[in-house]
Protein backbone atom coordinates (compact mmCIF):
# COMPACT_ATOMS: atom_id res chain seq x y z
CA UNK A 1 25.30 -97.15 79.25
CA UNK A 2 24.02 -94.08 80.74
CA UNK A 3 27.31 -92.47 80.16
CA UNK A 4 27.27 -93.36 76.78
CA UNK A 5 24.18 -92.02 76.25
CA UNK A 6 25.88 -88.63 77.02
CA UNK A 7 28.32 -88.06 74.28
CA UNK A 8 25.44 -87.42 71.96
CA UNK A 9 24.17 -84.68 74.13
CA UNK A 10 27.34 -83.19 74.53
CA UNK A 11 28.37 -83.13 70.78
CA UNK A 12 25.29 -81.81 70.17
CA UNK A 13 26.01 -79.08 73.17
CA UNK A 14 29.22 -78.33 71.57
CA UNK A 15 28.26 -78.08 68.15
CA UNK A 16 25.25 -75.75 69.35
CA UNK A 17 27.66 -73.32 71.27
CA UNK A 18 30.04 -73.74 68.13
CA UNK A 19 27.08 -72.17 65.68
CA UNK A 20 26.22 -69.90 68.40
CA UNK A 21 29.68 -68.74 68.30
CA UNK A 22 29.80 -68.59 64.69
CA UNK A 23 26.70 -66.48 64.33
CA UNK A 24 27.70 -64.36 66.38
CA UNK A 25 30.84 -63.82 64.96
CA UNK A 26 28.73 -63.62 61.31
CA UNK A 27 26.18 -60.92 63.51
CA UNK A 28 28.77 -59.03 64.64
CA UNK A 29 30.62 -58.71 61.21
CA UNK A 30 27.26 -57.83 59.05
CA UNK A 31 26.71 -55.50 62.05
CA UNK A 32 30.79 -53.89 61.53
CA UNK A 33 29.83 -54.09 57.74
CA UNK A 34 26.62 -52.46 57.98
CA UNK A 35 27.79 -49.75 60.60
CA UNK A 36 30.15 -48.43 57.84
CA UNK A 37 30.61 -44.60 57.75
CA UNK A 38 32.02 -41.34 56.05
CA UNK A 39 31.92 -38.16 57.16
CA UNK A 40 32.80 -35.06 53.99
CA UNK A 41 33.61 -31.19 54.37
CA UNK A 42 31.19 -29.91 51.26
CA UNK A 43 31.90 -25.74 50.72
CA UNK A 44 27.95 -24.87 50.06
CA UNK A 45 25.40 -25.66 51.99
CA UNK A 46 21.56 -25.94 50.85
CA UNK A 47 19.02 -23.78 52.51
CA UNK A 48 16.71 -26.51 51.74
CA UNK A 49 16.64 -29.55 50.41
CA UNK A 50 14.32 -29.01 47.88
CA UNK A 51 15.74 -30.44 44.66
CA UNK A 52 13.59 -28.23 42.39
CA UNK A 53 15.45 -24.83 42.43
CA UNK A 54 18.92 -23.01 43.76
CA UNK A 55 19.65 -26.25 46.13
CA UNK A 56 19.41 -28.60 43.40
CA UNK A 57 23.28 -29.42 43.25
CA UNK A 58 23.95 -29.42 46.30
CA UNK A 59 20.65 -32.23 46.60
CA UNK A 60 22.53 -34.57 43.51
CA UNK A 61 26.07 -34.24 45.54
CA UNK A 62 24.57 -35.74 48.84
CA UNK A 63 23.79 -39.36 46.55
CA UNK A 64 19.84 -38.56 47.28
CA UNK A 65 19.03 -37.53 43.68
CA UNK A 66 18.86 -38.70 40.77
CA UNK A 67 17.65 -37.34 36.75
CA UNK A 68 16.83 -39.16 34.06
CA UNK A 69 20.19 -38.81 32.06
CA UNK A 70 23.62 -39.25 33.20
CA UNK A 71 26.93 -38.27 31.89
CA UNK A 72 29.75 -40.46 31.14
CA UNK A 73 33.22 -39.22 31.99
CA UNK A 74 33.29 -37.85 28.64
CA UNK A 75 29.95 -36.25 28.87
CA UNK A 76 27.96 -38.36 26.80
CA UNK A 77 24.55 -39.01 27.81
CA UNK A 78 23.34 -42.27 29.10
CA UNK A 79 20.72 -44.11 30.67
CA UNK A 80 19.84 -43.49 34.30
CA UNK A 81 16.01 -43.35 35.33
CA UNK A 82 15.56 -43.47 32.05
CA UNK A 83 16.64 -46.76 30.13
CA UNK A 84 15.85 -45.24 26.91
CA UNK A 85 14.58 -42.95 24.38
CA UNK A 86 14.32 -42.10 20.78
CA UNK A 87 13.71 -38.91 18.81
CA UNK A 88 9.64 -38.49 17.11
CA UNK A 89 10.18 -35.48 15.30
CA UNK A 90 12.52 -32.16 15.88
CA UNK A 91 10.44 -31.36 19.10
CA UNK A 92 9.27 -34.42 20.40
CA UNK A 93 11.26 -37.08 22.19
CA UNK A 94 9.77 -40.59 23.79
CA UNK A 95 11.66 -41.45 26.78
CA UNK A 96 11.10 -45.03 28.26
CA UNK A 97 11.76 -45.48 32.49
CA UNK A 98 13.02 -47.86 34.87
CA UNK A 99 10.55 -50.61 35.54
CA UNK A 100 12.15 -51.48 39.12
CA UNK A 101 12.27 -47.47 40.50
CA UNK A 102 10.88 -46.51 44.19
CA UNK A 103 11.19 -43.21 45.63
CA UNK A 104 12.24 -43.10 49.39
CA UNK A 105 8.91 -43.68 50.88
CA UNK A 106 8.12 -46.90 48.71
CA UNK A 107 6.24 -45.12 46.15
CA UNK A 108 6.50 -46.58 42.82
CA UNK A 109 8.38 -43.94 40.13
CA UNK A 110 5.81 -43.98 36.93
CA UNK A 111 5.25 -41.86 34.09
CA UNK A 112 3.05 -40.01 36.29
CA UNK A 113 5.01 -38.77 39.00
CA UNK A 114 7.78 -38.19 36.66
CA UNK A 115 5.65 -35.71 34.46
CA UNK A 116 4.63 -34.08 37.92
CA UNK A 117 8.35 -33.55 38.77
CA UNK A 118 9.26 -32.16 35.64
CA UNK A 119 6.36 -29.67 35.75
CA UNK A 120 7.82 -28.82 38.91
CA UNK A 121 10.77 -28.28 38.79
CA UNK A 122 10.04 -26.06 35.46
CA UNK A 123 7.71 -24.14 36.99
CA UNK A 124 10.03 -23.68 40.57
CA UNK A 125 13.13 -23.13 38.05
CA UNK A 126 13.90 -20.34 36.01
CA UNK A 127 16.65 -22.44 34.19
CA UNK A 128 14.69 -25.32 34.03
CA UNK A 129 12.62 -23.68 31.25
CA UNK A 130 15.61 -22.49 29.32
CA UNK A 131 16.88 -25.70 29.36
CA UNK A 132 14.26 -27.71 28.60
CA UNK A 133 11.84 -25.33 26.38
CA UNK A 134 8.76 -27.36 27.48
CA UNK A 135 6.05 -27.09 25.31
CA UNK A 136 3.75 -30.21 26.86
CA UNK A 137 4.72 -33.58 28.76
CA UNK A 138 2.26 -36.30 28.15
CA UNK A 139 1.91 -39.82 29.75
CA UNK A 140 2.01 -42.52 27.01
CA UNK A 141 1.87 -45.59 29.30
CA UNK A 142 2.95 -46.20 33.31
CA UNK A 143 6.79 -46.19 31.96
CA UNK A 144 6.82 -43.87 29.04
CA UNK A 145 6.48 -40.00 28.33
CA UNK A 146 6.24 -38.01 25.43
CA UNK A 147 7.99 -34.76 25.86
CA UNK A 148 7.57 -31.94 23.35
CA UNK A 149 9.49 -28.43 23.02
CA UNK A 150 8.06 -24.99 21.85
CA UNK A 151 11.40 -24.91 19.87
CA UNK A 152 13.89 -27.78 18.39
CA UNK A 153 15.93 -28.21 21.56
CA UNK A 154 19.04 -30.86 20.18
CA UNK A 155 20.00 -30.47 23.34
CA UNK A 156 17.37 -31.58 25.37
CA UNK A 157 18.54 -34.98 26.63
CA UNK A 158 21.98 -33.80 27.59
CA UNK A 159 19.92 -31.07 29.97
CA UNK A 160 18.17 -33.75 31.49
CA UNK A 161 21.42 -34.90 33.43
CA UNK A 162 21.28 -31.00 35.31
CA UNK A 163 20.46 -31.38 39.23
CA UNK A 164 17.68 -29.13 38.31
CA UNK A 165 15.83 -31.94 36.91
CA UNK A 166 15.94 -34.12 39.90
CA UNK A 167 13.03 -36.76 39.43
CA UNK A 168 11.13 -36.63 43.18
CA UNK A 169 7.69 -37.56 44.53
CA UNK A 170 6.37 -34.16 44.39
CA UNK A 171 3.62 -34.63 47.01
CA UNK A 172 6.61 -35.15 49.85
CA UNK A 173 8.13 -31.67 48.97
CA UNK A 174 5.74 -29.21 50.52
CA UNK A 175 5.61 -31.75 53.52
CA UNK A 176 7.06 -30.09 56.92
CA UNK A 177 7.59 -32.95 58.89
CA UNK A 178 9.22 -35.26 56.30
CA UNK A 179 12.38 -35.02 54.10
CA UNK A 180 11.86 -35.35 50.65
CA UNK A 181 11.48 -38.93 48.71
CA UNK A 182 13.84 -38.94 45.62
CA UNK A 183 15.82 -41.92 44.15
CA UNK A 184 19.08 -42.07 44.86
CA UNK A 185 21.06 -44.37 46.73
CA UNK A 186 21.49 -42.68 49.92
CA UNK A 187 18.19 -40.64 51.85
CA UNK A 188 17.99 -37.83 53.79
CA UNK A 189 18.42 -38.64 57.84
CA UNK A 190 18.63 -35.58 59.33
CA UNK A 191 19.36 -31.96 58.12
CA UNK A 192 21.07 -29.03 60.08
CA UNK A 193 21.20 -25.75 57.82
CA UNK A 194 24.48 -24.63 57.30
CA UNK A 195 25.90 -27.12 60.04
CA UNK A 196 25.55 -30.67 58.76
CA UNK A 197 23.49 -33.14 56.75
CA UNK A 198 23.69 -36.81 57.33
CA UNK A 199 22.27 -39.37 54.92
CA UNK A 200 21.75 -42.94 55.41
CA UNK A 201 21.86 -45.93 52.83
CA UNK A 202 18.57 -46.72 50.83
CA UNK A 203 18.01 -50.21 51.47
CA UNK A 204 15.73 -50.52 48.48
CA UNK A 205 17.67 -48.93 46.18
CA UNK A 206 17.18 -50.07 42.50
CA UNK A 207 20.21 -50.46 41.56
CA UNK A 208 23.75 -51.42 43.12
CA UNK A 209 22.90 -50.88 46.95
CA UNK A 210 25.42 -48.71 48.97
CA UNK A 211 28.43 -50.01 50.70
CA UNK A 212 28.61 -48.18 53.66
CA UNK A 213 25.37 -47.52 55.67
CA UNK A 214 25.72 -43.25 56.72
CA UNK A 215 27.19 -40.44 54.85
CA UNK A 216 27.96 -37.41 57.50
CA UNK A 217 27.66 -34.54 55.36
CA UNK A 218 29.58 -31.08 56.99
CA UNK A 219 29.05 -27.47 55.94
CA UNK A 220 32.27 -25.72 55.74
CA UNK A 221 32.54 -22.41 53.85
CA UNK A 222 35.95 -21.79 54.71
CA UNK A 223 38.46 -23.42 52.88
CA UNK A 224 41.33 -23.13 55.57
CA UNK A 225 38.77 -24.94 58.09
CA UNK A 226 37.40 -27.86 55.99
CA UNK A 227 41.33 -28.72 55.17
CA UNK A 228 42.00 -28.48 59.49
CA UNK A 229 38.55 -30.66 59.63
CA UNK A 230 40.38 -33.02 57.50
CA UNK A 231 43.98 -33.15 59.12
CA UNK A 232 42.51 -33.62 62.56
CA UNK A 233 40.30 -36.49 61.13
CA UNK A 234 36.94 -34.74 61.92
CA UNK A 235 35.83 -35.43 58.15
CA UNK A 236 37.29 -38.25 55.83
CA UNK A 237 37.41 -36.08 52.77
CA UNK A 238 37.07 -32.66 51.51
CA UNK A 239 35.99 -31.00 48.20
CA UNK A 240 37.39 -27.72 46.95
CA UNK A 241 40.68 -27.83 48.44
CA UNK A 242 42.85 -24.76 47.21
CA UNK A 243 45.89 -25.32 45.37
CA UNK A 244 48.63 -23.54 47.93
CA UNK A 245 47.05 -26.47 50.82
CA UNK A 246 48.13 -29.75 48.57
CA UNK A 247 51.86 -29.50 49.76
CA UNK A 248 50.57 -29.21 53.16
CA UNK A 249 48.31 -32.26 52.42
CA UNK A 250 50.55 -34.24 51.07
CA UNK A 251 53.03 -34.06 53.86
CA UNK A 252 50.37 -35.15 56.56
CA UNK A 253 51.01 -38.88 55.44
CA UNK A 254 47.38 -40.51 55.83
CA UNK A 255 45.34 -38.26 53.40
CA UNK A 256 45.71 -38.83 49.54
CA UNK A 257 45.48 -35.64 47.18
CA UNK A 258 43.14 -36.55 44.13
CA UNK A 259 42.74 -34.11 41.15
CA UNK A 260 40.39 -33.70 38.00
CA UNK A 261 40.53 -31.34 35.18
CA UNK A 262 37.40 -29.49 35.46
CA UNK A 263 35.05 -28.19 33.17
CA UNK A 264 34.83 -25.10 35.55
CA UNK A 265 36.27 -21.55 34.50
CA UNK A 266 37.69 -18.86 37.18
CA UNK A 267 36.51 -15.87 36.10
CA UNK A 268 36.53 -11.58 36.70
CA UNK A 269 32.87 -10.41 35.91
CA UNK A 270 32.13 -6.92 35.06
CA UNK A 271 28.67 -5.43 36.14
CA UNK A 272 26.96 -3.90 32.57
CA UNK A 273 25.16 -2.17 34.74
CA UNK A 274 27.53 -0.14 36.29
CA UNK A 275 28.76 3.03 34.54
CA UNK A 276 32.29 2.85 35.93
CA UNK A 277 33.00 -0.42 33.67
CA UNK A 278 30.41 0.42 31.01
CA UNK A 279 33.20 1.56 28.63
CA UNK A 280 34.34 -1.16 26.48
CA UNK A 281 37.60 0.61 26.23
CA UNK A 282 37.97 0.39 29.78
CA UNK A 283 36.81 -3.52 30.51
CA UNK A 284 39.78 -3.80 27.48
CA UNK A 285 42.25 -2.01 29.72
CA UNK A 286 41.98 -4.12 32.64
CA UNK A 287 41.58 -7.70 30.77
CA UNK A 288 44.81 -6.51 29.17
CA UNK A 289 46.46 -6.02 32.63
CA UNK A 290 44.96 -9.36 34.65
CA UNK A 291 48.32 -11.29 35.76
CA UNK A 292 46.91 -14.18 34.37
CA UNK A 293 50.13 -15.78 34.54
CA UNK A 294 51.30 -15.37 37.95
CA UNK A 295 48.04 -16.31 39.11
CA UNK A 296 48.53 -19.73 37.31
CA UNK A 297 51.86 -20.44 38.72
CA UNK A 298 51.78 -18.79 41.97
CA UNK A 299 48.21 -19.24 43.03
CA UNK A 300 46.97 -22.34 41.21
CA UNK A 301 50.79 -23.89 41.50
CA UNK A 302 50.29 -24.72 37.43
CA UNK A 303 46.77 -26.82 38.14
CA UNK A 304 44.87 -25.94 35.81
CA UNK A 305 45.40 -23.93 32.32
CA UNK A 306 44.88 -20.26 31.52
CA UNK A 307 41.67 -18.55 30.69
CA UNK A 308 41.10 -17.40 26.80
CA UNK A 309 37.50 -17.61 26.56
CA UNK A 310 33.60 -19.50 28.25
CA UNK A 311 35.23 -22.94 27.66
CA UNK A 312 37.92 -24.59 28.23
CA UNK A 313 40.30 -25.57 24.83
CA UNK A 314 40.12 -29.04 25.98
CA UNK A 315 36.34 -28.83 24.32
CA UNK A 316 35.72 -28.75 20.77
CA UNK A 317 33.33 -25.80 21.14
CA UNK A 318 36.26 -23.75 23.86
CA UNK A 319 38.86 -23.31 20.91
CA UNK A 320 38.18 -19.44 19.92
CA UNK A 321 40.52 -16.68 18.80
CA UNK A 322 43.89 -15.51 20.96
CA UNK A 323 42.52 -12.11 22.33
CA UNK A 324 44.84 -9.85 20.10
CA UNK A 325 44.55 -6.36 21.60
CA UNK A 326 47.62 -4.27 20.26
CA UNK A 327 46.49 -0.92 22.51
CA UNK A 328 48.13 0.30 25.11
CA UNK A 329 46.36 0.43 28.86
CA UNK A 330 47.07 4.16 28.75
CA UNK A 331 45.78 4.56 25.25
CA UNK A 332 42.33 2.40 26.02
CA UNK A 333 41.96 3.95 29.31
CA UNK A 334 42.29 7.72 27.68
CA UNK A 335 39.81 6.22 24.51
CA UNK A 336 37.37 5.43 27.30
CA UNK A 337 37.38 8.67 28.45
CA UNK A 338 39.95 8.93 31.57
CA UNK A 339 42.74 11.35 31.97
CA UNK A 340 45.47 10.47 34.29
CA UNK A 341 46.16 12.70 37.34
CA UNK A 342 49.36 12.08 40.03
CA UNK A 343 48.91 8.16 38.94
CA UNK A 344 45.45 8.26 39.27
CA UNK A 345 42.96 7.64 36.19
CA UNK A 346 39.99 10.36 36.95
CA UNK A 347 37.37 11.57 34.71
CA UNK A 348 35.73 14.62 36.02
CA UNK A 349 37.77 15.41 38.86
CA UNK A 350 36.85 11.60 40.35
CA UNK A 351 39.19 8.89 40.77
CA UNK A 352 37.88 5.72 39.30
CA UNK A 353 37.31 3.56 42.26
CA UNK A 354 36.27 -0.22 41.39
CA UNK A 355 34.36 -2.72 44.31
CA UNK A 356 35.23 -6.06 43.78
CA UNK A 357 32.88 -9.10 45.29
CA UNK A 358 34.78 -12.40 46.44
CA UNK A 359 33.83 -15.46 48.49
CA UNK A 360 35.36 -17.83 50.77
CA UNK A 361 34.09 -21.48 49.53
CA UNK A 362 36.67 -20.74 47.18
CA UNK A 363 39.76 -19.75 48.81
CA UNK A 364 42.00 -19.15 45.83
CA UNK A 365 39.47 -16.84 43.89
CA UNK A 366 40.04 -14.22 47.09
CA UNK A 367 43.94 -14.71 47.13
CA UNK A 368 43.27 -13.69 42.86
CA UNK A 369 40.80 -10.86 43.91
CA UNK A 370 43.99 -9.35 45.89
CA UNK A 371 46.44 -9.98 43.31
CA UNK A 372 44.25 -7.93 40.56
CA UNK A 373 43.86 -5.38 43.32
CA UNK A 374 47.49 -4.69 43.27
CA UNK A 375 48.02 -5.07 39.71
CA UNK A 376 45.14 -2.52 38.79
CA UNK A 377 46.58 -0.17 41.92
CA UNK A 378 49.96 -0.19 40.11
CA UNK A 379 48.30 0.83 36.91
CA UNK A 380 46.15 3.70 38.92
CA UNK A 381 43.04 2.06 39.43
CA UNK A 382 41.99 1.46 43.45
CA UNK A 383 39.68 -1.79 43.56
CA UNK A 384 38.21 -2.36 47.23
CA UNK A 385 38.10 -6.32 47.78
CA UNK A 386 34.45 -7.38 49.66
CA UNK A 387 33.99 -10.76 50.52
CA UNK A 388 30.57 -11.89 51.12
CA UNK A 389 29.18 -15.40 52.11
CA UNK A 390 26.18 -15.46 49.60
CA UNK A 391 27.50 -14.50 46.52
CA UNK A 392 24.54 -15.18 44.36
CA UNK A 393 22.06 -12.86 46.87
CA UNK A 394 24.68 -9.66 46.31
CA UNK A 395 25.22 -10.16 42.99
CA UNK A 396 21.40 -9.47 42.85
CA UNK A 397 21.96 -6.14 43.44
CA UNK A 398 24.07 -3.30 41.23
CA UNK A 399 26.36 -2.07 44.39
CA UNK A 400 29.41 -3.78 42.69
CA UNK A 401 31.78 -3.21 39.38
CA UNK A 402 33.95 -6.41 39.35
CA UNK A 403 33.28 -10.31 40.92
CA UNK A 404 35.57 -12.77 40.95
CA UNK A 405 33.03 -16.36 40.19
CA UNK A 406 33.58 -19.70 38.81
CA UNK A 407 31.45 -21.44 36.98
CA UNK A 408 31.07 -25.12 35.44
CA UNK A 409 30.52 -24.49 31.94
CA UNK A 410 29.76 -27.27 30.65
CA UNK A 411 28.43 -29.69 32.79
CA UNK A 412 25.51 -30.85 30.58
CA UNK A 413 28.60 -32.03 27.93
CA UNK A 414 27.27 -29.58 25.30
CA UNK A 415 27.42 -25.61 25.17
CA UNK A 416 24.14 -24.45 24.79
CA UNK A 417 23.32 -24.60 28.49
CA UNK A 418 25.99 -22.56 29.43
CA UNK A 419 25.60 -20.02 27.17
CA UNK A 420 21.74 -19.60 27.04
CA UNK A 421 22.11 -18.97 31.21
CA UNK A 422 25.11 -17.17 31.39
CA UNK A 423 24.99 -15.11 27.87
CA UNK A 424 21.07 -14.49 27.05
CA UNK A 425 19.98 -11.27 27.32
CA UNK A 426 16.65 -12.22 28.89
CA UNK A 427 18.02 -15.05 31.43
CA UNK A 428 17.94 -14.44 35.05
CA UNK A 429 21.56 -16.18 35.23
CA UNK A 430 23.05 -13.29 33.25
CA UNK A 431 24.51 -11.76 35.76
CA UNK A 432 26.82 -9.43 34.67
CA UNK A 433 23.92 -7.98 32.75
CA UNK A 434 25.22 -8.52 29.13
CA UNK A 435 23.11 -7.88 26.49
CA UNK A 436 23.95 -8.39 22.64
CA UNK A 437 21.46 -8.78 19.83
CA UNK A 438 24.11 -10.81 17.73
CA UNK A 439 24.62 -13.43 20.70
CA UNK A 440 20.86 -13.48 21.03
CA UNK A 441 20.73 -13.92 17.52
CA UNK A 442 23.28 -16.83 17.24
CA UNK A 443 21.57 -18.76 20.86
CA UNK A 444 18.20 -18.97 18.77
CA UNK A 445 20.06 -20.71 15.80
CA UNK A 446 22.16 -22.64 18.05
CA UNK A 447 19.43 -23.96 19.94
CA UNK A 448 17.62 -25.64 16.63
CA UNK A 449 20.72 -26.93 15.25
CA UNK A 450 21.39 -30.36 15.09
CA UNK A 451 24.46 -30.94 13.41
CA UNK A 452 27.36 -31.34 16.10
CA UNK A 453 29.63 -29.83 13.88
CA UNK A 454 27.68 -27.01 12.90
CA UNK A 455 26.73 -26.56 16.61
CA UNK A 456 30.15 -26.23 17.55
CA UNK A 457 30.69 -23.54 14.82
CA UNK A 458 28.27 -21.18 16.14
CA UNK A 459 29.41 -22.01 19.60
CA UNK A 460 32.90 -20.72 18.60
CA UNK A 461 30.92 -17.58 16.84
CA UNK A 462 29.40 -17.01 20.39
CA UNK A 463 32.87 -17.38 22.68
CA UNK A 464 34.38 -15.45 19.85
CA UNK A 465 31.83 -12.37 20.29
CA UNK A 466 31.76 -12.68 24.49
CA UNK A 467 35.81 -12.42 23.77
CA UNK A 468 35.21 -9.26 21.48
CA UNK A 469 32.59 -7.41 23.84
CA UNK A 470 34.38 -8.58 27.61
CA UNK A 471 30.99 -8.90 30.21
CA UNK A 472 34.07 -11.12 31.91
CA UNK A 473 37.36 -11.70 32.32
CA UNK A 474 38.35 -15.27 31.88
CA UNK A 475 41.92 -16.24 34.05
CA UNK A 476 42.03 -19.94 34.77
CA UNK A 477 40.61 -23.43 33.80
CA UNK A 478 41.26 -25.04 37.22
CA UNK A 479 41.68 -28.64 38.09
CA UNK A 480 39.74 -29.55 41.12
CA UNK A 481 41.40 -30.72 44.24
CA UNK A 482 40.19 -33.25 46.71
CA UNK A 483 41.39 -34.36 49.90
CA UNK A 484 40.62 -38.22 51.20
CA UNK A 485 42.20 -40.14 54.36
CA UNK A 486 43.70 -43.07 53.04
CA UNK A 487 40.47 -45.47 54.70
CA UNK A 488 38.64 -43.88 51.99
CA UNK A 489 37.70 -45.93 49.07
CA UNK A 490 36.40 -45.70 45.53
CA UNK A 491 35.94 -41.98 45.46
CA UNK A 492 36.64 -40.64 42.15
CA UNK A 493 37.11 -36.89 41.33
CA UNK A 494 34.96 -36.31 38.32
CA UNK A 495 35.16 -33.29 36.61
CA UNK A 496 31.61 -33.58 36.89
CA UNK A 497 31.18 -31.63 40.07
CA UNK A 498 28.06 -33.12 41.29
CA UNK A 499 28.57 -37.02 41.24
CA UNK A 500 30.64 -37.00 44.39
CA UNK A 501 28.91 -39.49 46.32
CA UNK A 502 27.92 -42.51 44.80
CA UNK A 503 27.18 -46.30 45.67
CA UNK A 504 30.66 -47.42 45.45
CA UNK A 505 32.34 -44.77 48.08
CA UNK A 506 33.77 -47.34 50.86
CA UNK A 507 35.77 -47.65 53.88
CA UNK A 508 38.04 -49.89 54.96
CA UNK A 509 38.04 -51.97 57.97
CA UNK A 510 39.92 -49.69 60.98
């Protein structure tokens, strides 16, 4: 009997070391599932991470911010911290939040704190303010705002999908010891400038929670390094990967090539300011001489399409007029005042000697800079090629003639952005220091019309006038390149260049 008694107590031994067993096993594969991580080679690094200001891109691409607005594949706006909103009158606009919204320190998101953030960031922003036009933001309940513009902005909730408009908890920004609180799915863990920044899955995320747990951000400004960071395995993907590296990619077996037509334009800008390009006659001569071809088939290997204009044809608004220039480069050259001396163009006894500015988170704009450099030299024209790390802080100053730059024109899915930062005479974004009454003129009517036909019209008017006066050079519409190891999952090149990271980027199991 006393034997007997035992099988109970063994059964129940054996089913208890069974379970054990099996939650283990369950432990240990939430723990394999939750230890999921990705490690990325980004170009740019922040020198904060302040959303509100220069770093604000750089801020969205990590997965830490968020805006009110998104875009759609196709650029039309939709509901992100914002479920909502309807037009009052031609400058005011009600916009309804997310109920269920915390920012990374618990803090509820309410009307409140979103009015404070979008006070900040216009007031911390110069482009904030030409893309938004604020006149007054006013709190109609804890989940609705009331947003009125000095001027009839049509565009207004298209801008509020730019990374400038990140929504934050304001009072965590000016905090030194803490990173700060936004929305997004993933939050800041630890921050090295211009080394690394790793972010780690927001476990109260309001909507679809992350599937892997850390995101290992790397800095690499070099375009040759990030793709050796990704054959050696030291990242799992890279962004920005120049064209002449995707054979090379391809052939390494365990990395897939992805690709997106962009909305971005490769472009030659010519400093206004500098009296060696100031002649319209000569900016004329040397768009007319730009190997635009070759550097589509030799240097972009055909990805992409060439330049005609701000846009890119594949937009309603990027169809202007064939540049038709039946002149002669000797003839314009001569009409802007040079003679030509032993194969030289001179005017007063000097050579015309151009600087050109390049930089390397964009290999294949360098490898153009050097091809124009010949071209021009064979024409008579000696261009000095300077590459610089921080494009944006040179281009500050007037010590330069030509830049090669790229720019995504678009990325609000309308034109007026674009053109009101790039184009406006009084913008801070106008770098090439362009200034036309008739484009001013036509970005005031375009900016309080509603009609999306219309719009487009005058946004053909504007491309058409850039095209007529040259500030730039347009050469390519380029298709962006990515590089991913096969274990990479659900990462989908948008031409949208900031939604890189999302919730659904996986891994699978090693």
């Amino acid at each position: 009997m006393k034997k007997a008694r035992s099988y109970p107590v063994i059964l129940a031994l054996l089913c208890f070391v069974f379970l054990a067993i099996a939650g283990c096993s369950e432990g240990q594969d939430r723990a394999e599932s939750d230890s999921k991580k990705l490690s990325f080679a980004f170009p740019w690094s922040p020198k904060s991470l302040d959303p509100h200001g220069s770093d604000s891109w750089e801020v969205m691409r990590s997965g830490a911010g968020e805006t009110l607005v998104k875009l759609t594949e196709d650029l039309k706006p939709e509901p992100w911290l914002a479920s909502s909103w309807e037009r009052k009158n031609h400058k005011t606009w009600i916009l309804t939040l997310r109920k269920n919204v915390s920012f990374h320190n618990g803090e509820k998101m309410s009307a409140e704190s979103v009015k404070k953030s979008l006070l900040r960031s216009n007031e911390k922003d110069s482009k904030v303010k030409d893309l938004l036009n604020l006149e007054t933001i006013r709190v109609i309940d804890n989940h609705k705002i009331e947003i009125v513009t000095k001027q009839p902005n049509e565009a207004l909730i298209s801008h509020l999908a730019d990374p400038s408009t990140i929504i934050a908890d304001v009072s965590t920004l000016d905090e030194k010891e803490e990173y700060p609180a936004l929305t997004g799915a993933f939050q800041f863990e630890e921050f090295n400038k211009d080394e690394s920044l790793i972010m780690k899955r927001n476990e109260g995320y309001w909507g679809q929670k992350a599937r892997v747990e850390e995101i290992d951000i790397k800095f690499i400004s070099d375009g040759n390094t990030r793709l050796m960071a990704l054959q050696s395995g030291d990242v799992d993907g890279a962004v920005d990967i120049s064209t002449d590296q995707i054979s090379v990619l391809k052939n390494s077996g365990n990395i897939n090539v992805l690709t997106a037509p962009s909305l971005r334009t490769h472009m030659m800008m010519f400093n206004m300011n500098s009296a060696r390009v100031t002649n319209p006659s000569v900016r004329q001569a040397i768009d007319k001489v730009l190997p635009r071809e070759e550097i589509l088939t030799a240097i972009m290997k055909n990805e992409g399409t060439n330049g005609n204009g701000p846009f890119p044809e594949v937009l309603s608004f990027g169809k202007v007029k064939q540049r038709q220039e039946n002149q002669s480069f000797d003839s314009l050259m001569k009409q802007g005042g040079y003679t030509k001396e032993e194969g030289v163009w001179t005017k007063g006894g000097e050579p015309l000697q151009l600087t050109m500015l390049t930089f390397p988170q964009r290999p294949e704009l360098t490898v153009m800079a050097e091809t124009i450099q010949s071209s021009l030299l064979k024409e008579g024209i000696k261009v000095k090629v300077r590459s610089v790390e921080n494009i944006d802080d040179v281009l500050a100053e007037d010590h330069w003639d030509l830049s090669m730059y790229s720019m995504l024109t678009a990325h609000t899915g309308d034109a007026q952005y674009f053109l009101n930062l790039f184009y406006n005479s009084k913008s801070l974004a106008n770098v090439s220091h362009y200034n036309s009454a008739e484009v001013d003129k036509l970005l005031t009517e375009l900016n309080q019309t509603s009609g999306e036909k219309e719009r487009e019209e005058i946004a053909i008017k504007i491309g058409n006038q850039i095209n007529k006066d040259i500030p730039q050079s347009f050469i390519v519409y380029p298709n962006t390149v990515f590089g991913v190891n096969e274990k990479v999952k659900n990462f989908e090149p948008s031409p949208i260049e900031y939604y890189y990271i999302t919730p659904n980027v996986d891994v699978s199991p090693s």
